[in-house]
Protein backbone atom coordinates (compact mmCIF):
# COMPACT_ATOMS: atom_id res chain seq x y z
CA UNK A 1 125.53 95.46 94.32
CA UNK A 2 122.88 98.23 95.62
CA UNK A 3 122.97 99.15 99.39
CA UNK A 4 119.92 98.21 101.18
CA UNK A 5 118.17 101.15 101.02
CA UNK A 6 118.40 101.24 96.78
CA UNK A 7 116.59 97.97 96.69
CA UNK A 8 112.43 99.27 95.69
CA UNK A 9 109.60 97.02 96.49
CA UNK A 10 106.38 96.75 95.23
CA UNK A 11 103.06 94.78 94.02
CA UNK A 12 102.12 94.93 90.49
CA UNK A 13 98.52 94.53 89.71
CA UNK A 14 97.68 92.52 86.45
CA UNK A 15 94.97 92.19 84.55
CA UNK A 16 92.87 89.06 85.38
CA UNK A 17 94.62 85.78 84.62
CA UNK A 18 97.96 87.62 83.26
CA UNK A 19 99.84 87.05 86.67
CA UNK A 20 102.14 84.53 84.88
CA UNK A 21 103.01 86.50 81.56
CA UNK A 22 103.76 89.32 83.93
CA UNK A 23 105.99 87.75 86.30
CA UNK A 24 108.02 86.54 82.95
CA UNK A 25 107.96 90.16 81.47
CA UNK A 26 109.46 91.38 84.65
CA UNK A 27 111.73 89.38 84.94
CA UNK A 28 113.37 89.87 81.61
CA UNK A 29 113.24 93.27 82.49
CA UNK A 30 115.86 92.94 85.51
CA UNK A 31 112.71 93.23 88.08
CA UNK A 32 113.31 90.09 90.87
CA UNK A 33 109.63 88.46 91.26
CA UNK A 34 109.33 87.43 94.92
CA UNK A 35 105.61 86.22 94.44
CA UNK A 36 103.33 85.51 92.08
CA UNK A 37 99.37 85.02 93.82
CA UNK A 38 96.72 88.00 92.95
CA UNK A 39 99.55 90.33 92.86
CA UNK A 40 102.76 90.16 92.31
CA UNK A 41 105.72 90.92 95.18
CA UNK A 42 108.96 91.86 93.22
CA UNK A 43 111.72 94.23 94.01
CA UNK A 44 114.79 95.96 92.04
CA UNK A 45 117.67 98.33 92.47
CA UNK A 46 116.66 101.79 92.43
CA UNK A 47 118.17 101.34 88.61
CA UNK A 48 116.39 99.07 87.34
CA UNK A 49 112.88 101.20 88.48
CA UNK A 50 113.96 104.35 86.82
CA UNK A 51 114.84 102.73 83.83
CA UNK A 52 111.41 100.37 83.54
CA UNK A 53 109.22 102.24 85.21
CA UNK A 54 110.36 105.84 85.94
CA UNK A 55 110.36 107.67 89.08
CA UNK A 56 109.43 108.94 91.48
CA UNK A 57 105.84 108.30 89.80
CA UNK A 58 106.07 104.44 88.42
CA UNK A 59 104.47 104.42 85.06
CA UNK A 60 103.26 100.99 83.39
CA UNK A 61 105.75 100.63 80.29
CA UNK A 62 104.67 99.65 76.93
CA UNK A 63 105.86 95.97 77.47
CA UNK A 64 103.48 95.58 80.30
CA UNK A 65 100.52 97.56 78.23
CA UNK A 66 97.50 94.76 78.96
CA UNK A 67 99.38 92.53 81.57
CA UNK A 68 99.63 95.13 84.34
CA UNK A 69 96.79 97.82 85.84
CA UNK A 70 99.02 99.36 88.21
CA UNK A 71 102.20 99.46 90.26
CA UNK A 72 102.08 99.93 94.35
CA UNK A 73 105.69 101.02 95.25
CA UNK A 74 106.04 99.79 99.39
CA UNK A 75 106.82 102.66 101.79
CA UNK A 76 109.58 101.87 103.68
CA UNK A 77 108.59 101.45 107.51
CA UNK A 78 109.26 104.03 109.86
CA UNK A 79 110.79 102.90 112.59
CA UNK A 80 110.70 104.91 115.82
CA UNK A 81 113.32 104.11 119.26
CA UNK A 82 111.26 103.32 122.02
């Protein structure tokens, strides 16, 4: 199992009304869908997004060609001691 820190979240933006075929494309691909509403929450081992998507710059793979418009990888939060 991936520490923590190799687990990648993101949104995926679909095209209108593909939210659904997405979230079941994903998920065949190894990609965990958290949420499916006007975007979709998901998250993967660090793996998983090199070999779908490719990194560091996530690229929309052929599968997804029509279903997805683009891919916002979350920044982790920077935490600061007070």
């Amino acid at each position: 199992m991936a520490a923590e820190g190799d687990i990648l979240s993101a949104e995926v933006e679909t095209a209108p009304g593909r939210q659904s075929q997405a979230a079941a494309v994903l998920t065949r691909l190894g990609v965990k869908v958290l949420h499916v509403g006007t975007t979709i929450s998901v998250s993967a081992p660090r793996d998983v997004w090199e070999r779908v998507f490719g990194l560091p710059q996530a690229e929309v793979p052929g599968e997804l060609s029509g279903l997805v418009v683009a891919v916002h990888l979350a920044e982790p939060p920077d935490f600061h001691a007070l």
